[in-house]
C-alpha atoms as a PDB file:
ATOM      1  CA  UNK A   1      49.246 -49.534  94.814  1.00  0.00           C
ATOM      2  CA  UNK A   2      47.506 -50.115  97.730  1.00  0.00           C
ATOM      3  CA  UNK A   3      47.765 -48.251 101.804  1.00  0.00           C
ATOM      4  CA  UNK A   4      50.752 -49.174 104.006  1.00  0.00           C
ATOM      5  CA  UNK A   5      49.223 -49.069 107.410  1.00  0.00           C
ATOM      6  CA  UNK A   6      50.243 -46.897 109.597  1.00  0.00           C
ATOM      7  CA  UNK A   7      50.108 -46.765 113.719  1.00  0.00           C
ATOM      8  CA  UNK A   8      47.302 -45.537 115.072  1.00  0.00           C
ATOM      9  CA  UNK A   9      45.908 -43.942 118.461  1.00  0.00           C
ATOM     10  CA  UNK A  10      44.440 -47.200 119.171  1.00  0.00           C
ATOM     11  CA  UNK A  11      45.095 -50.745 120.296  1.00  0.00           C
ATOM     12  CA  UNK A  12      46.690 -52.779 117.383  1.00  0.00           C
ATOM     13  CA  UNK A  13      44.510 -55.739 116.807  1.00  0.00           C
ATOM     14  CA  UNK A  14      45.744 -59.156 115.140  1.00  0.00           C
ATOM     15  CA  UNK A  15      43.931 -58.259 111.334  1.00  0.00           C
ATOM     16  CA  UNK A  16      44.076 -61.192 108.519  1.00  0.00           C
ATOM     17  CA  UNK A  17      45.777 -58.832 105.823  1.00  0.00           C
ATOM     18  CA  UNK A  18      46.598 -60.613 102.598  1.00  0.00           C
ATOM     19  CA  UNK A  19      47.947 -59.817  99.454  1.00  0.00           C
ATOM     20  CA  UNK A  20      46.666 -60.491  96.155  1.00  0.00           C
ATOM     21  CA  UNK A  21      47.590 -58.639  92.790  1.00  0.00           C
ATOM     22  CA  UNK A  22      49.795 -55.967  94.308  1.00  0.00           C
ATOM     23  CA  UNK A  23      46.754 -54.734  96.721  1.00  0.00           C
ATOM     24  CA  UNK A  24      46.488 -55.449 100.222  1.00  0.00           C
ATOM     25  CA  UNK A  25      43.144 -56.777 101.803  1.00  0.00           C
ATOM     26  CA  UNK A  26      41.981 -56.652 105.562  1.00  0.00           C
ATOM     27  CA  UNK A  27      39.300 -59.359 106.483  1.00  0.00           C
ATOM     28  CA  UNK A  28      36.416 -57.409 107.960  1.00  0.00           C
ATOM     29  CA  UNK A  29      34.611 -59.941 110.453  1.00  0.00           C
ATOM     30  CA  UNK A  30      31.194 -58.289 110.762  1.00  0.00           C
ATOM     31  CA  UNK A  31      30.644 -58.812 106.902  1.00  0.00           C
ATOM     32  CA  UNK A  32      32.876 -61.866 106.626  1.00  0.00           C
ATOM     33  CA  UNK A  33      35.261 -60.826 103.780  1.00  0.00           C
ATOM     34  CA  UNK A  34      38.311 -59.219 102.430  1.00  0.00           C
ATOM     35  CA  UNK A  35      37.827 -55.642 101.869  1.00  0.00           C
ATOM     36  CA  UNK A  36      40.497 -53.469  99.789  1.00  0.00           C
ATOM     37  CA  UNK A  37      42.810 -51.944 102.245  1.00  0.00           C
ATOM     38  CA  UNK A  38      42.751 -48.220 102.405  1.00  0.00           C
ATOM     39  CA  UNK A  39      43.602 -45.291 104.801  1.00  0.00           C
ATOM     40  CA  UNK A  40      39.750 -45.324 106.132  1.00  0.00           C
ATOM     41  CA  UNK A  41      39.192 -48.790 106.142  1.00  0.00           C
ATOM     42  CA  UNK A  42      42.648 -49.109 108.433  1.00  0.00           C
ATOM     43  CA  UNK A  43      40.614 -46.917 110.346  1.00  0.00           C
ATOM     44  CA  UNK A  44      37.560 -48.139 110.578  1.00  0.00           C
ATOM     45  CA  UNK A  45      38.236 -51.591 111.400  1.00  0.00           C
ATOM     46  CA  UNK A  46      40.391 -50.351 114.405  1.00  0.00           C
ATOM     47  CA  UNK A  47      37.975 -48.855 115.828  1.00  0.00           C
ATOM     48  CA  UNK A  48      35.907 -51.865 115.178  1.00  0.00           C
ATOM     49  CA  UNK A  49      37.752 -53.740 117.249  1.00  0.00           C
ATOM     50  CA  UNK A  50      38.470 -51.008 119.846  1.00  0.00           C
ATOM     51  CA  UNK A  51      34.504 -50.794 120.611  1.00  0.00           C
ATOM     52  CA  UNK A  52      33.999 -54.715 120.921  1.00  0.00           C
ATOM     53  CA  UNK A  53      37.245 -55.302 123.130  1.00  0.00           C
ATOM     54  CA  UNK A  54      37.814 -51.965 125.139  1.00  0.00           C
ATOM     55  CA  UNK A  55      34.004 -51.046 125.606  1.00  0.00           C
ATOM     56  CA  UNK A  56      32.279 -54.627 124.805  1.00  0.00           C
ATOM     57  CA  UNK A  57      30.594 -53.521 122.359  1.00  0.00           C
ATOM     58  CA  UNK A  58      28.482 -56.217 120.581  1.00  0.00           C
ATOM     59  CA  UNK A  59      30.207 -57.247 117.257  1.00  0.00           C
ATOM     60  CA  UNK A  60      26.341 -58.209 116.247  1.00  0.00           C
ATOM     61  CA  UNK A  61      25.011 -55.114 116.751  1.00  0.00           C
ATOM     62  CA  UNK A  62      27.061 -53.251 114.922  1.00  0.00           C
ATOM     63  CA  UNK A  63      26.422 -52.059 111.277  1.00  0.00           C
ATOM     64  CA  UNK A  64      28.940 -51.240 108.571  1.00  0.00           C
ATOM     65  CA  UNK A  65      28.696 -48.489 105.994  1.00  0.00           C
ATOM     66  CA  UNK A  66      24.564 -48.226 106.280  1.00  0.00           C
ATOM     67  CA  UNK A  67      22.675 -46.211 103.582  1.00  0.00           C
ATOM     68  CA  UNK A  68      20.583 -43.147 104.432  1.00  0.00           C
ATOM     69  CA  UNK A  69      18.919 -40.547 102.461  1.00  0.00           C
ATOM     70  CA  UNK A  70      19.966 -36.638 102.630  1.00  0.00           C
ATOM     71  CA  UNK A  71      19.122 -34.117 100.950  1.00  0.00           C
ATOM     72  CA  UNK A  72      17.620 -36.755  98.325  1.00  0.00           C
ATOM     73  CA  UNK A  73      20.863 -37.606  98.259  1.00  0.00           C
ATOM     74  CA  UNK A  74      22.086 -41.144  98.750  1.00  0.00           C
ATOM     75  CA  UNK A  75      24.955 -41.195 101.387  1.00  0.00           C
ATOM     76  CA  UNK A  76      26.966 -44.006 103.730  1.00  0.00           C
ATOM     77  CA  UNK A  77      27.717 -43.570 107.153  1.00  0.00           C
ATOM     78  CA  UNK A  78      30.581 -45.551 108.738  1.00  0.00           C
ATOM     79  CA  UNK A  79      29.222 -46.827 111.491  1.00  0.00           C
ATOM     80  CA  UNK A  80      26.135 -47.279 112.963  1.00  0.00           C
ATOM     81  CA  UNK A  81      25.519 -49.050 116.429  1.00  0.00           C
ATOM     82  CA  UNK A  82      22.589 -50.506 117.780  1.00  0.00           C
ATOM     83  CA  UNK A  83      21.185 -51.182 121.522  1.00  0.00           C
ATOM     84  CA  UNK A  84      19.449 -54.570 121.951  1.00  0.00           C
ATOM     85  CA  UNK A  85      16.007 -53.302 121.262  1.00  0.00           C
ATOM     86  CA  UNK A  86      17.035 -52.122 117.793  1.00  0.00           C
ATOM     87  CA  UNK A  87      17.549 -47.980 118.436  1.00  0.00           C
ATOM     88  CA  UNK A  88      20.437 -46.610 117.157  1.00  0.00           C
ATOM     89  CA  UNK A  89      22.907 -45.421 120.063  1.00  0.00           C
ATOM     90  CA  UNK A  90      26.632 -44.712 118.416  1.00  0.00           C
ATOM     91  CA  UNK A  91      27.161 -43.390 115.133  1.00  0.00           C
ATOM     92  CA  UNK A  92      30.469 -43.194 114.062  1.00  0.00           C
ATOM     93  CA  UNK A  93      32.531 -41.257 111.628  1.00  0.00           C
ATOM     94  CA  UNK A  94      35.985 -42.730 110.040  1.00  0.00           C
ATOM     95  CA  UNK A  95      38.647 -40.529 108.117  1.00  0.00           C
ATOM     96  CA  UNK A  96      42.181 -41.646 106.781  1.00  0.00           C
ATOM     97  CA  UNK A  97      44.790 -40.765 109.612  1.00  0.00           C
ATOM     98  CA  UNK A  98      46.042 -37.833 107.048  1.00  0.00           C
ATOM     99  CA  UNK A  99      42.653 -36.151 107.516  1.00  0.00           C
ATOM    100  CA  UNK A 100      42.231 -33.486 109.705  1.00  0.00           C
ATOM    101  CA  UNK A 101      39.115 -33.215 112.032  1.00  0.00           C
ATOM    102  CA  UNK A 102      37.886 -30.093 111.389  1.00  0.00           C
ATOM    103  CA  UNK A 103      34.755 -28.230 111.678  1.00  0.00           C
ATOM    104  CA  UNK A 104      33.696 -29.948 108.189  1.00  0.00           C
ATOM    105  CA  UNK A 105      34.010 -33.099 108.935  1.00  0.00           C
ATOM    106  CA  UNK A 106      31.545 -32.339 112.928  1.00  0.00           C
ATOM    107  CA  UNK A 107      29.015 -31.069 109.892  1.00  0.00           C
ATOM    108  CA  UNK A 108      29.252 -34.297 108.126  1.00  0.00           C
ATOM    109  CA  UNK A 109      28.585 -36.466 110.715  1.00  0.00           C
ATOM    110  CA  UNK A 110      25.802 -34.196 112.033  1.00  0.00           C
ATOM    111  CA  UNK A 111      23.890 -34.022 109.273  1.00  0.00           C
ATOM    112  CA  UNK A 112      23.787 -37.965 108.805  1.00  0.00           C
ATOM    113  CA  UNK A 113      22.853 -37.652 112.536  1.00  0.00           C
ATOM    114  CA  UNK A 114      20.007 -35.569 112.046  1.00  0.00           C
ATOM    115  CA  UNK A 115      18.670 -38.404 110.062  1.00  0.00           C
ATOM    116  CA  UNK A 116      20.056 -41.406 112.257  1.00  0.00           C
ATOM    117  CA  UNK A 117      19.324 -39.423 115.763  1.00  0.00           C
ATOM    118  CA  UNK A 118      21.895 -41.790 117.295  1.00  0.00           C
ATOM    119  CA  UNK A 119      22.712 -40.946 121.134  1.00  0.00           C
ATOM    120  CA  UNK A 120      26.344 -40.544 120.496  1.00  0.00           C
ATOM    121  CA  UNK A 121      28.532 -39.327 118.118  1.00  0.00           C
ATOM    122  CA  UNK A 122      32.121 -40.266 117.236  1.00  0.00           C
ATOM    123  CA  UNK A 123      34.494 -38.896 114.745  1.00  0.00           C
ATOM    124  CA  UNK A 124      37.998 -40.460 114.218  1.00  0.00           C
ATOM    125  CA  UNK A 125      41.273 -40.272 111.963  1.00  0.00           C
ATOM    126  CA  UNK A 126      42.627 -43.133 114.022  1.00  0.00           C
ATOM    127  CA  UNK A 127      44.993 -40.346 115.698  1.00  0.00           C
ATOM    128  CA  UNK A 128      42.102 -38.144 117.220  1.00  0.00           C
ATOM    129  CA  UNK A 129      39.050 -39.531 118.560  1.00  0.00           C
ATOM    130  CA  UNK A 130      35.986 -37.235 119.779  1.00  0.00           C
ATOM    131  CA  UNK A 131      32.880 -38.371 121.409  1.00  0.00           C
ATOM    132  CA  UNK A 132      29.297 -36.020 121.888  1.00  0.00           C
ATOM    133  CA  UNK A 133      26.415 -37.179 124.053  1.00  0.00           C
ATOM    134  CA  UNK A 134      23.232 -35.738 122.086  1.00  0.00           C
ATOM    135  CA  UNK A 135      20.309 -34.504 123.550  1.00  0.00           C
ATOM    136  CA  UNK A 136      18.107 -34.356 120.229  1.00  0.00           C
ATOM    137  CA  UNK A 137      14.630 -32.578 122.042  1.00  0.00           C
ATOM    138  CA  UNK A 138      16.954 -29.976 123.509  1.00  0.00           C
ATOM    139  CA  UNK A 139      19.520 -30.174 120.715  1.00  0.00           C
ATOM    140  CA  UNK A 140      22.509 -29.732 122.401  1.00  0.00           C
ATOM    141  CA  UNK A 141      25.355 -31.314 122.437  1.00  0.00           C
ATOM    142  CA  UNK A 142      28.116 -32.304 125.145  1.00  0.00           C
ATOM    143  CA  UNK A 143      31.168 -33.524 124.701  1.00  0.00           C
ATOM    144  CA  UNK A 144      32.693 -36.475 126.331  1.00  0.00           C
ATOM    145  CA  UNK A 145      36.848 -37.586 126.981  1.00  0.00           C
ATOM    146  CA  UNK A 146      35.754 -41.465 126.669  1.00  0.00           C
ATOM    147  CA  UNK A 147      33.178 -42.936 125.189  1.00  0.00           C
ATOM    148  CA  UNK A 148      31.158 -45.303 127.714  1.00  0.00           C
ATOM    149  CA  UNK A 149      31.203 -49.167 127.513  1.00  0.00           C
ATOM    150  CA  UNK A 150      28.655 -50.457 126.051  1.00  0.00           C
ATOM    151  CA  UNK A 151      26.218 -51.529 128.669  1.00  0.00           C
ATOM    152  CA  UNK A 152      26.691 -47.554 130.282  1.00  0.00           C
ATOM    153  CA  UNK A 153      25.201 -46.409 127.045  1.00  0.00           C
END
């Protein structure tokens, strides 16, 4: 059986959800396809569309569920955002509105940012959303209410 959605902290957006089989599907418009709708993925494509219309974000330069190595260890982080000359400047973190953002999940994200080295980090349920500004030759860390719009970055 597949996710109901559920409100979120976020604008709701017009998604193409169909049905097929019993499952529900959300069409993802950076990859161009249906995608298996679950609690993340709700998520994820929320805040999707929350960086392209609220902070004009562009849908182009934004990368879905990119590989890295840790730990030789092969992992997936949600989102990864580029600036026009091809550096990495947002890297985002999506959990199912039931998850809690705890310290563990901060560690997570970190530690595909220590590979990534984006500017900014984001972590979301949908519900909560927290944004750092990282300073990676002092390696600190400040956290930030909003997130800037895109060209602020």
């Amino acid at each position: 059986m597949s996710f109901e959605p559920v409100p979120l902290n976020l604008p709701p957006y017009p998604f193409r959800l169909t049905e097929k089989d019993g499952n529900t599907y959300i069409f993802d418009e950076i990859r161009k396809k249906h995608l298996f709708l679950t609690p993340e993925e709700w998520v994820r494509q929320h805040f999707i569309q929350f960086l392209a219309s609220a902070h004009a974000f562009p849908k182009t330069l934004i990368r879905i569920e990119g590989g890295l190595q840790l730990h030789q260890m092969q992992k997936r982080s949600d989102l990864l955002v580029y600036d026009r000359q091809g550096n990495k400047v947002v890297l985002v973190e999506c959990k199912a509105p039931g998850v809690r953002i705890d310290q563990k999940v901060f560690d997570q994200a970190a530690r595909y940012n220590l590979v990534h080295k984006a500017r900014w980090l984001a972590v979301t349920n949908g519900l909560n959303h927290y944004y750092a500004r990282i300073d990676h030759d002092a390696g600190l860390f400040q956290f930030f209410e909003k997130l800037p719009v895109y060209e602020e970055l």
